[in-house]
Protein backbone atom coordinates (compact mmCIF):
# COMPACT_ATOMS: atom_id res chain seq x y z
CA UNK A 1 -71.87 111.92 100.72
CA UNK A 2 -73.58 111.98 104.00
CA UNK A 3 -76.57 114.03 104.46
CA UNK A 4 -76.59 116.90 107.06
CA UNK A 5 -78.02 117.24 110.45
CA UNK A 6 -79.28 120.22 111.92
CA UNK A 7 -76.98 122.30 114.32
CA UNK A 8 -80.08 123.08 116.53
CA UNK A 9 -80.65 119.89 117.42
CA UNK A 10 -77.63 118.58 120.03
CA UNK A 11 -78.98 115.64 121.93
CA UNK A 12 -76.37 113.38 120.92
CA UNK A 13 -78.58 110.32 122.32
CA UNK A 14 -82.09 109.58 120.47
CA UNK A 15 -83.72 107.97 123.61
CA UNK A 16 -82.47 110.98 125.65
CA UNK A 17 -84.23 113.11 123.32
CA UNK A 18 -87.72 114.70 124.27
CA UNK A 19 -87.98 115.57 119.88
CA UNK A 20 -86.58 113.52 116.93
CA UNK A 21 -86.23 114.92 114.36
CA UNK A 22 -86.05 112.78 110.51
CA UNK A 23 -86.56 113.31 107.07
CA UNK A 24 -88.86 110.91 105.08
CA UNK A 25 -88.79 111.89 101.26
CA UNK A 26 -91.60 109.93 100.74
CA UNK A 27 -92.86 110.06 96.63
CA UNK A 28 -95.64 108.92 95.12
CA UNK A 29 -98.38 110.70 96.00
CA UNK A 30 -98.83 112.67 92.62
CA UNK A 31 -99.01 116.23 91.53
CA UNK A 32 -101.73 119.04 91.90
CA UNK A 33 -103.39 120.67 88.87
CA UNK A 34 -101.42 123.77 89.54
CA UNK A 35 -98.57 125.24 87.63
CA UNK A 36 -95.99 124.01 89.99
CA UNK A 37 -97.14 120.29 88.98
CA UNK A 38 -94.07 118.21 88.45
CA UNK A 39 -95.52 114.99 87.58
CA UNK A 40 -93.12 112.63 86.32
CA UNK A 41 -89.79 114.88 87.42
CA UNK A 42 -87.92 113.40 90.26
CA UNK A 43 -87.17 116.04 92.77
CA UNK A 44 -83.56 116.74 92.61
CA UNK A 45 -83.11 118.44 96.34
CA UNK A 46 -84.12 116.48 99.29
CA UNK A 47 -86.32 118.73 100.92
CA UNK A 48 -85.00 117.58 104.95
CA UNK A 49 -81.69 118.15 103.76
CA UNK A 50 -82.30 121.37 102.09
CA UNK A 51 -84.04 122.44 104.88
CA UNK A 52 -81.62 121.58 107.58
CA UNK A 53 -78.45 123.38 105.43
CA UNK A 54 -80.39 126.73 104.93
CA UNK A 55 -80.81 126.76 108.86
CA UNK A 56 -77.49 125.73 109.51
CA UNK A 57 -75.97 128.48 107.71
CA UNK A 58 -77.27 130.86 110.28
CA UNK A 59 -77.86 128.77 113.74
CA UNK A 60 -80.40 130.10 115.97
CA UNK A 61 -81.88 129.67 119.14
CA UNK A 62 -85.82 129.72 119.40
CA UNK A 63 -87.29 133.05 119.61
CA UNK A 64 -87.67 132.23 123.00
CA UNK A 65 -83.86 131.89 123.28
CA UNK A 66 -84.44 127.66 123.62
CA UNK A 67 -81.95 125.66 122.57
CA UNK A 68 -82.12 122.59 121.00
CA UNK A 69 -80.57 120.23 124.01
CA UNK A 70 -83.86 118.39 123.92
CA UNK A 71 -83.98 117.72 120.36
CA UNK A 72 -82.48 114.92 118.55
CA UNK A 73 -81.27 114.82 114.79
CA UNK A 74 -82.11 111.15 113.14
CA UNK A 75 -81.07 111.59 109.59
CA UNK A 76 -83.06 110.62 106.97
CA UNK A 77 -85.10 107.23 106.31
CA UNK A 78 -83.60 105.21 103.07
CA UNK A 79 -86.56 105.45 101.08
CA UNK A 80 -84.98 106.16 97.82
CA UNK A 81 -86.38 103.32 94.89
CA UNK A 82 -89.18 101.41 96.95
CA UNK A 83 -92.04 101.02 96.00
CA UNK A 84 -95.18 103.67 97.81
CA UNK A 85 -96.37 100.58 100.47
CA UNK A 86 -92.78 99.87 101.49
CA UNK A 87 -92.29 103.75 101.93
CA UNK A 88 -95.38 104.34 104.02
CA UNK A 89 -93.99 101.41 105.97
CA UNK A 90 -91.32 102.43 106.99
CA UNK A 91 -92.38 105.94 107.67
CA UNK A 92 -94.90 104.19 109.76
CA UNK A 93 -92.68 102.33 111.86
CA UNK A 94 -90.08 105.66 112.16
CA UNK A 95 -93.43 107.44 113.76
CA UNK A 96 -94.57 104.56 115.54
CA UNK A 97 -91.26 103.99 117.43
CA UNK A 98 -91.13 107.60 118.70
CA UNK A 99 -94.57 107.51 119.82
CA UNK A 100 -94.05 104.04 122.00
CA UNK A 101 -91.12 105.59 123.32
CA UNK A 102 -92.54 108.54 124.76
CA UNK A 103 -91.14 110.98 122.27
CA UNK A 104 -92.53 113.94 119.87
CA UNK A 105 -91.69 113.40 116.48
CA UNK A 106 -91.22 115.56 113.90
CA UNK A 107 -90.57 114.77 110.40
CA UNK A 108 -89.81 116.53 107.06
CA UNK A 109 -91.13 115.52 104.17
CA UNK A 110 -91.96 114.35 101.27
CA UNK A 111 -95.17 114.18 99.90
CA UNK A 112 -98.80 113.30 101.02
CA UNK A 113 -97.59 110.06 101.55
CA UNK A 114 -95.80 110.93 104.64
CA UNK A 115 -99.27 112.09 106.34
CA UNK A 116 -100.62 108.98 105.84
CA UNK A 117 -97.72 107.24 107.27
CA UNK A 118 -98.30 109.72 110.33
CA UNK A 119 -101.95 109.09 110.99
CA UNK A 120 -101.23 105.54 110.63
CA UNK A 121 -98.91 105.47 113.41
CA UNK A 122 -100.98 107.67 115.18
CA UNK A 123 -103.76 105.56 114.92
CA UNK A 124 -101.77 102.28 116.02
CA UNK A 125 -100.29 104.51 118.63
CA UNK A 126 -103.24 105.91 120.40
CA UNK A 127 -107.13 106.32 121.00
CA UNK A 128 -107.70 109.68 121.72
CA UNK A 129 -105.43 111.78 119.62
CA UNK A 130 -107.58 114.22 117.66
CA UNK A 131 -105.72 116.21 114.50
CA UNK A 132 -105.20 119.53 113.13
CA UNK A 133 -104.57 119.40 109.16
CA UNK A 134 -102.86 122.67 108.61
CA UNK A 135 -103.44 122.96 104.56
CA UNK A 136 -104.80 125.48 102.21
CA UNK A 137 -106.78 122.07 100.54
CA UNK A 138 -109.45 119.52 102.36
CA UNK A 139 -107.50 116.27 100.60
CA UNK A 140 -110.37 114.28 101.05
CA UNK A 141 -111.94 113.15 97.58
CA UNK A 142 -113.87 110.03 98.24
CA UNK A 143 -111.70 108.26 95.81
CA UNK A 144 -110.31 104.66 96.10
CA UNK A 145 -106.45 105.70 95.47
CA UNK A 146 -104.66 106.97 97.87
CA UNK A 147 -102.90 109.75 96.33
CA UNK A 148 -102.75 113.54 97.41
CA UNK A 149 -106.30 114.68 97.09
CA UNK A 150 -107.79 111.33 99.72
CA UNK A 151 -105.10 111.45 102.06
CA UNK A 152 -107.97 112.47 104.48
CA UNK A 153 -110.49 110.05 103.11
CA UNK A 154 -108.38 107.65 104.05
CA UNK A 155 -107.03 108.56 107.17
CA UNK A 156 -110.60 108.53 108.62
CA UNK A 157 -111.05 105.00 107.89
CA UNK A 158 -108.08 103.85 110.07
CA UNK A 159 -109.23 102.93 113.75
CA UNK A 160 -108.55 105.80 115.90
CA UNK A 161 -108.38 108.98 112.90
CA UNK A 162 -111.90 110.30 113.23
CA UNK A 163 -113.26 113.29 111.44
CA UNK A 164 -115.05 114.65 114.36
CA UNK A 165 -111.57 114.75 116.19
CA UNK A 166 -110.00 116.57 113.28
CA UNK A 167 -109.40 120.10 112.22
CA UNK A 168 -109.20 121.87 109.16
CA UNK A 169 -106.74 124.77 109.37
CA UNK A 170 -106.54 127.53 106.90
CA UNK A 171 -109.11 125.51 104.62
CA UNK A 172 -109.73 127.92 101.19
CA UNK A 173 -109.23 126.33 98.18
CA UNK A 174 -111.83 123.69 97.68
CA UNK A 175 -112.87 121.36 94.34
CA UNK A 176 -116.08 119.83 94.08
CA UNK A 177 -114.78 116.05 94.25
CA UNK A 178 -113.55 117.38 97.70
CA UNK A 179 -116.66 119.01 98.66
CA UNK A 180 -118.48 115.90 98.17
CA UNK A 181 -116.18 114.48 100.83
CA UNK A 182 -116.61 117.04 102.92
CA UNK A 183 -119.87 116.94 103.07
CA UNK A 184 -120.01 113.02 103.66
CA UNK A 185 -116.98 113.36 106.77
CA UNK A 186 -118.44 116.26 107.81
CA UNK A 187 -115.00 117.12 110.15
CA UNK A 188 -114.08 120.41 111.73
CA UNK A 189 -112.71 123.23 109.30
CA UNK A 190 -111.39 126.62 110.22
CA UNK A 191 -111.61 128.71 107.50
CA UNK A 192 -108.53 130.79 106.42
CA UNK A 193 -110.31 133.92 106.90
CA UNK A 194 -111.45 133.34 110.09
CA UNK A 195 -108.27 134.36 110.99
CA UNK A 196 -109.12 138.33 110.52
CA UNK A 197 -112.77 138.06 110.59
CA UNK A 198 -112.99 136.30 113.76
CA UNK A 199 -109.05 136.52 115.76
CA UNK A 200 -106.85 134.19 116.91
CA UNK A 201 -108.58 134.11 120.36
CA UNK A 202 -111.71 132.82 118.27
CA UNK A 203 -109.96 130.42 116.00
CA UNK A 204 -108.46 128.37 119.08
CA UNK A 205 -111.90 128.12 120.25
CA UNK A 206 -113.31 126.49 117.14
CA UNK A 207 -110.53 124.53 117.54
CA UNK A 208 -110.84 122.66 120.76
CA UNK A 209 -114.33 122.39 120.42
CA UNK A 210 -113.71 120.41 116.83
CA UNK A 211 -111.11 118.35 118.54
CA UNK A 212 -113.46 117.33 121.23
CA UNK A 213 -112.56 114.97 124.63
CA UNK A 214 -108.79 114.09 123.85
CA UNK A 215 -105.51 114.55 124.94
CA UNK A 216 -103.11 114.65 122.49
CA UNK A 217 -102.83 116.13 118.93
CA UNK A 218 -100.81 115.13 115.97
CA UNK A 219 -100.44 118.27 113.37
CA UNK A 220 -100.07 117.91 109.68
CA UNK A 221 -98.57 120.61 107.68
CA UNK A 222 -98.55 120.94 104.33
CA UNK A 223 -96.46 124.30 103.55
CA UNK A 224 -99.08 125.78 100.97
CA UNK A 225 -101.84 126.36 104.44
CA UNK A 226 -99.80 129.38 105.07
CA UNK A 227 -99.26 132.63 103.23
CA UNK A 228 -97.62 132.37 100.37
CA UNK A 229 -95.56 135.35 100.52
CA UNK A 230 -93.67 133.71 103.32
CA UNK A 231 -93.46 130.15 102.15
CA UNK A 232 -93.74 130.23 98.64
CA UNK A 233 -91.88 127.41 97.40
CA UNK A 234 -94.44 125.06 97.66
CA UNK A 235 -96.03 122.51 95.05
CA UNK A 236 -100.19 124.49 95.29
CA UNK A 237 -99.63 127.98 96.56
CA UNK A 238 -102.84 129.87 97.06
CA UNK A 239 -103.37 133.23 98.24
CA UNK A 240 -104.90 134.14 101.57
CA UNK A 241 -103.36 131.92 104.46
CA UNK A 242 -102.18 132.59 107.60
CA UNK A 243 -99.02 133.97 108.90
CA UNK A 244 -96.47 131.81 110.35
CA UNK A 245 -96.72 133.78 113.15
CA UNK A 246 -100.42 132.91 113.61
CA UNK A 247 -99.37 129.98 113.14
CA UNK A 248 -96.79 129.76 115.74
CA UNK A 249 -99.27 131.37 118.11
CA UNK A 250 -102.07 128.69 117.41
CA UNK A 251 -99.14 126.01 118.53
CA UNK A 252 -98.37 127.70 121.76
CA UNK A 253 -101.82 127.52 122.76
CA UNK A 254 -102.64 123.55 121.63
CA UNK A 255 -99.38 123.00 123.64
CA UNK A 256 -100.93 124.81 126.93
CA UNK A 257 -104.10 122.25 126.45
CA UNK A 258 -102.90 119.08 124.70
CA UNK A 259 -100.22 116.60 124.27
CA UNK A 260 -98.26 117.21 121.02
CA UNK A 261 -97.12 113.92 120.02
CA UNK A 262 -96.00 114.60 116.43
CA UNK A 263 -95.61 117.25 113.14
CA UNK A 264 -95.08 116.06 110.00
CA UNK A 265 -93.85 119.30 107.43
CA UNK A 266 -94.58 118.25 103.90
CA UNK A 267 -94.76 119.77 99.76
CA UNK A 268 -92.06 121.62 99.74
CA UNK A 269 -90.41 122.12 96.50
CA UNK A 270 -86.49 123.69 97.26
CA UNK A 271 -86.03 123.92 93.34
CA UNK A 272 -88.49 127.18 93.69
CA UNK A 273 -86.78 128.53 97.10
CA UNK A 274 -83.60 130.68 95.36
CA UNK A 275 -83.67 132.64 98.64
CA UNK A 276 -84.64 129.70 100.81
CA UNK A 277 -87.32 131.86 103.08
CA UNK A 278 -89.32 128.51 103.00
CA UNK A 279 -86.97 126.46 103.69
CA UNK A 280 -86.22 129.09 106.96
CA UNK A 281 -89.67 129.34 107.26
CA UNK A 282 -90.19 125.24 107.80
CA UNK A 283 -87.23 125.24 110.43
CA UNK A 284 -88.28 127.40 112.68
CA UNK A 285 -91.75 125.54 112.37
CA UNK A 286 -89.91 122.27 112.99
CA UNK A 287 -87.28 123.93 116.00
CA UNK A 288 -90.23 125.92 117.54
CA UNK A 289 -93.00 122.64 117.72
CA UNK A 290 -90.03 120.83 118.95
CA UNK A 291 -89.40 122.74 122.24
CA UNK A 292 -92.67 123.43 123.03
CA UNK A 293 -93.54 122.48 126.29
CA UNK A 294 -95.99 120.06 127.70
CA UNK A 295 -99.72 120.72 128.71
CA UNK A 296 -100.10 122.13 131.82
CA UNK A 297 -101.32 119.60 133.61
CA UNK A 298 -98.45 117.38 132.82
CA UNK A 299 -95.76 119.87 134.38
């Protein structure tokens, strides 16, 4: 049975496309503390495919009334059975071709891996492209293995991922292996409350000025950086993030002042989504980042 595509997206020609879209259910990244841990249970719900079918029972436009003429639907990389190197790989090489080509890409995940993949492309792809980390954790223990909690840790060791050209978004739930690694990166963090102490207005401040000199930006999501009560499905909710609408806000004003070259969407667990607001919740993400326009001086 062939998986589904979304409706949105109608380019019917990938190197038409200004967006493609694919899924990458990249596993092998492990499982959080938290009681939504699943270690050792295979995920029976591709999360792309989940995601794309609660969205297509409903089509939309974007709230701007955009269509999706720009966007282009690639399916879903054949990742199932190999092994975690030959699925970065190939995740790698999915990002990596968009990039070369021009393109935005935008992938649902997957785990942790998938980010890793991302940067890794990014990296390979460009030398000043700062990132924003969208996730209620820091996932940078200074640990050898790469699994979810050093994604970051090693990220910054590639070439071109540097901490002082990344951003923390919606940090506030910390351990102490990941302080320690905080502390030794030192990169930029925007605290989840930030977001009513200080305003939106303030928060895109902080965040050019941690993304210093460059012109693009790739941005990571991992579902559980926004408030739970609209995407809870996820594999670590904690309380206190921001809305997707601050969230879709934040975008609009990156996209006025950088390059978006990429989003990767990633930990979400469909099993927990009976009503499927996160899965509704990480399409529009995906459809809205996808249409947004170029910086202004590229217009």
């Amino acid at each position: 049975m062939s998986s589904p595509l979304l409706q949105f997206a109608t380019c019917a020609d990938e190197r038409q496309a200004r967006t493609v879209l694919f899924g990458a259910n990249t596993q092998g990244a492990g499982f959080s503390e938290s009681a939504r841990g699943k270690s050792g249970e295979p995920r029976s719900l591709f999360s792309a495919d989940f995601v794309r079918e609660a969205d297509n029972e409903s089509p939309s436009l974007t709230e701007s009334l955009a269509d999706g003429a720009s966007v282009f639907d690639a399916g879903n990389l054949a990742l199932h059975g190999l092994p975690v190197e030959a699925q970065m790989a190939r995740a790698r090489a999915r990002f990596l071709e968009v990039f070369q080509r021009g393109q935005r890409a935008v992938a649902l995940g997957g785990d942790h891996l998938l980010k890793y993949a991302a940067f890794s492309a990014v990296s390979a792809a460009f030398e000043d492209c700062g990132i924003v980390y969208l996730d209620a954790h820091p996932d940078c223990a200074l640990e050898e293995r790469l699994f979810f909690g050093s994604i970051l840790h090693h990220a910054w060791q590639l070439p071109h991922v540097r901490p002082d050209r990344t951003s923390l978004l919606a940090l506030r739930q910390v351990n102490a292996r990941e302080r320690e690694g905080l502390r030794h990166w030192k990169p930029g963090i925007v605290h989840a409350l930030e977001f009513c102490e200080r305003g939106l207005p303030a928060v895109l401040e902080s965040l050019v000025a941690q993304l210093g000199p460059v012109r693009r930006v790739f941005v990571s999501v991992d579902l559980d950086g926004l408030a739970p009560h609209e995407v809870p499905a996820v594999e670590a909710p904690y309380p206190g993030g921001p809305t997707l609408r601050e969230i879709l806000v934040v975008l609009r004003a990156l996209a006025e002042r950088y390059e978006l070259v990429g989003m990767d969407i990633s930990e979400f667990i469909p099993e927990v989504d009976p009503v499927k607001l996160t899965a509704l919740a990480a399409a529009r993400l995906a459809k809205e980042f996808a249409l947004l326009p170029p910086p202004r001086n590229q217009r």
